[in-house]
C-alpha atoms as a PDB file:
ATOM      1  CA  UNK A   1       0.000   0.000   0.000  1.00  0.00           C
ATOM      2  CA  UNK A   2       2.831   2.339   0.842  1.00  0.00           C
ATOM      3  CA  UNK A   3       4.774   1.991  -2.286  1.00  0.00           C
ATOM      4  CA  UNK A   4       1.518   2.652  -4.256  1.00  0.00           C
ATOM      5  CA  UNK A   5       1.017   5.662  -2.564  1.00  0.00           C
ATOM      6  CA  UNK A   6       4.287   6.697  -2.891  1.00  0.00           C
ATOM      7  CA  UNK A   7       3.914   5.978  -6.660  1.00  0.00           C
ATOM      8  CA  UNK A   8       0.681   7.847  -7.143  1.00  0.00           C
ATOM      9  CA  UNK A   9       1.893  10.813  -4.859  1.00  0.00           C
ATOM     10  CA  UNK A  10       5.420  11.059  -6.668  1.00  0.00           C
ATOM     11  CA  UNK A  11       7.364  10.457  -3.159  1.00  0.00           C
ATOM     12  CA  UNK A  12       6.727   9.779   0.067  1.00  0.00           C
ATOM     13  CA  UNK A  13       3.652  11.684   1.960  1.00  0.00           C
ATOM     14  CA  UNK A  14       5.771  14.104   4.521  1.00  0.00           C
ATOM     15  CA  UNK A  15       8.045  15.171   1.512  1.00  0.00           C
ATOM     16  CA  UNK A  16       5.004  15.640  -0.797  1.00  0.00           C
ATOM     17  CA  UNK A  17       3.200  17.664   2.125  1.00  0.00           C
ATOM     18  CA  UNK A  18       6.034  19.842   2.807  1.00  0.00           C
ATOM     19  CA  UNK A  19       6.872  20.929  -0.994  1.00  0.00           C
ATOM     20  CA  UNK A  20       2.810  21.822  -1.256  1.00  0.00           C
ATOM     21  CA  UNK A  21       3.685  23.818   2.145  1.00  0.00           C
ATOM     22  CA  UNK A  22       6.339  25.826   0.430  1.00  0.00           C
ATOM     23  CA  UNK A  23       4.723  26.101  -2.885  1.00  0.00           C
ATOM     24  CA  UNK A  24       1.789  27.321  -0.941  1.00  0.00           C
ATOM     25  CA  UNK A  25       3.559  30.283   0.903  1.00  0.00           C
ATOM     26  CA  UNK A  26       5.261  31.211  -2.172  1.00  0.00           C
ATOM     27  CA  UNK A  27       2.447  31.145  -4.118  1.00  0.00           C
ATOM     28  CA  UNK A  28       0.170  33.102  -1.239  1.00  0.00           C
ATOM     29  CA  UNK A  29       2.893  35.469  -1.309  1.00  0.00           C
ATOM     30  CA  UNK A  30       2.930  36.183  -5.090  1.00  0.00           C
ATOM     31  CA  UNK A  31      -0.995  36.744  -4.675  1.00  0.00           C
ATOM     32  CA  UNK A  32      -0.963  38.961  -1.753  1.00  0.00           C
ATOM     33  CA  UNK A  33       1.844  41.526  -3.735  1.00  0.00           C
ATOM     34  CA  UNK A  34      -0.238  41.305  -6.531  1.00  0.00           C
ATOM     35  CA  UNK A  35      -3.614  41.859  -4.372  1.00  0.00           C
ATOM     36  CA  UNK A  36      -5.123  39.006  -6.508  1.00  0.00           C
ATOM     37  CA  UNK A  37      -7.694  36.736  -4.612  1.00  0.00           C
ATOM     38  CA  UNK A  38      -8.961  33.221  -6.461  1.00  0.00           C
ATOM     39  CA  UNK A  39     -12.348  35.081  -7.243  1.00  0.00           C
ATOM     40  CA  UNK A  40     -10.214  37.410  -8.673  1.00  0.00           C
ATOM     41  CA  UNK A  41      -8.724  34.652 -10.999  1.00  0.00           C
ATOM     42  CA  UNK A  42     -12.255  33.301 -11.450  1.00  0.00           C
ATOM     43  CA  UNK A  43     -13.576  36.176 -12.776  1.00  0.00           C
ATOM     44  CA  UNK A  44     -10.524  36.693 -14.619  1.00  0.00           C
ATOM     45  CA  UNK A  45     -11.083  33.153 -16.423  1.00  0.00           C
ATOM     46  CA  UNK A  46     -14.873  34.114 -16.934  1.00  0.00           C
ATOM     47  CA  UNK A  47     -13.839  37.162 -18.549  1.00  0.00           C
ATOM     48  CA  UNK A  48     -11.307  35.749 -20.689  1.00  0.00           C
ATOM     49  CA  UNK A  49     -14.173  33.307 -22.126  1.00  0.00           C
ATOM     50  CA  UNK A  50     -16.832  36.050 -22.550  1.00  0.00           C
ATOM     51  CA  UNK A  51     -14.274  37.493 -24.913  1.00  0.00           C
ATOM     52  CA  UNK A  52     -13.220  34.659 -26.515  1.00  0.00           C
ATOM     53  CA  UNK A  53     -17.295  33.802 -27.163  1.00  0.00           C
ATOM     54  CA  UNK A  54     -17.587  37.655 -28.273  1.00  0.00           C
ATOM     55  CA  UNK A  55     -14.980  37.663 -30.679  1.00  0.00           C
ATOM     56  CA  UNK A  56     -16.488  34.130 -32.471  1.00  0.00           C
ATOM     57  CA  UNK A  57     -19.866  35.846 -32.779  1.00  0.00           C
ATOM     58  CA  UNK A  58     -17.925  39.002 -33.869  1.00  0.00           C
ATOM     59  CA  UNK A  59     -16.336  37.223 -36.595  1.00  0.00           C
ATOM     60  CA  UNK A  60     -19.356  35.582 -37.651  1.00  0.00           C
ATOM     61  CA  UNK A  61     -21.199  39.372 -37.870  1.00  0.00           C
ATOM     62  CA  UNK A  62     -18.461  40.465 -39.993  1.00  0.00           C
ATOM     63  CA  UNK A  63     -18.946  37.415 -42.503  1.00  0.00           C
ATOM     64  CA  UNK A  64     -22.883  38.502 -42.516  1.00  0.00           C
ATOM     65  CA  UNK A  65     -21.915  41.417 -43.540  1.00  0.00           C
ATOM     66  CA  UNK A  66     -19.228  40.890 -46.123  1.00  0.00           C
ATOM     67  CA  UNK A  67     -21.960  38.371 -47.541  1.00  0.00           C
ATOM     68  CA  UNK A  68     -24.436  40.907 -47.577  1.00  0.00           C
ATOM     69  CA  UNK A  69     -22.592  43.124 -49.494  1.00  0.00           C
ATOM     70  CA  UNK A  70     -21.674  40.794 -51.717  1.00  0.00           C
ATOM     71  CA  UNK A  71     -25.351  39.787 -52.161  1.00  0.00           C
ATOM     72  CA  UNK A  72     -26.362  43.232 -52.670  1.00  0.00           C
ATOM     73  CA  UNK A  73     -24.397  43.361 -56.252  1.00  0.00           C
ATOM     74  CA  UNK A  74     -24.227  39.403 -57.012  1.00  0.00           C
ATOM     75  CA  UNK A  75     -28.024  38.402 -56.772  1.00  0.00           C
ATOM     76  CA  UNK A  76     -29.212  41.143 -59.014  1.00  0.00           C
ATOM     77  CA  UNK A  77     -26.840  40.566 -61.798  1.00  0.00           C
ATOM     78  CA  UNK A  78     -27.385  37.332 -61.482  1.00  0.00           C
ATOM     79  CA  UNK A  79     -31.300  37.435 -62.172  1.00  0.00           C
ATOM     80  CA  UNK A  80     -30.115  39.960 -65.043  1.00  0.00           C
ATOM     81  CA  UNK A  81     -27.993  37.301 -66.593  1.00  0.00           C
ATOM     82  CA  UNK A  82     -30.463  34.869 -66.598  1.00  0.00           C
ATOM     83  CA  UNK A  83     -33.251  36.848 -67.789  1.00  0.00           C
ATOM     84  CA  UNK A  84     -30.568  37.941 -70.287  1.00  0.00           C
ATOM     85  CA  UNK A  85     -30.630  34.217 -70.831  1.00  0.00           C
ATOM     86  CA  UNK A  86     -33.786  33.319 -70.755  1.00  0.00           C
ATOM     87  CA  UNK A  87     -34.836  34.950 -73.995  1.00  0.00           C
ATOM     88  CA  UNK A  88     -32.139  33.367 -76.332  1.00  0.00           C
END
């Protein structure tokens, strides 16, 4: 049980608890200069999707519109051409 343990944790349980110890202060540290809390990285993550969502949609208004400009000159001389066409 022990070495599986050790295996799954990467070494042994004291050593593992003490580097998340460190890692923790350092990391708490970092934060506090900062003056970040973890809703602050929440809402930073939420954010960063909203935009990410915003630009798709974006993207996909500026192909309506490119296609509607398009439309505006291509449809019409289309029908033209085939009435054109039409009578031959």
């Amino acid at each position: 049980m022990s070495e599986r343990m050790n295996r799954f944790l990467g070494d042994s349980p004291g050593r593992v608890l003490v580097k998340l110890i460190v890692v923790s202060l350092v990391v708490g540290v970092v934060m506090n200069a900062f003056d970040w809390s973890p809703i602050d990285i929440l809402y930073g993550f939420e954010n960063f999707l909203r935009r990410i969502w915003n630009l798709g949609f974006g993207a996909i208004e500026r192909f309506a519109a490119y296609f509607l400009l398009g439309a505006v000159v291509v449809i019409p001389c289309f029908i033209i051409l085939r009435l054109l066409s039409y009578r031959r």
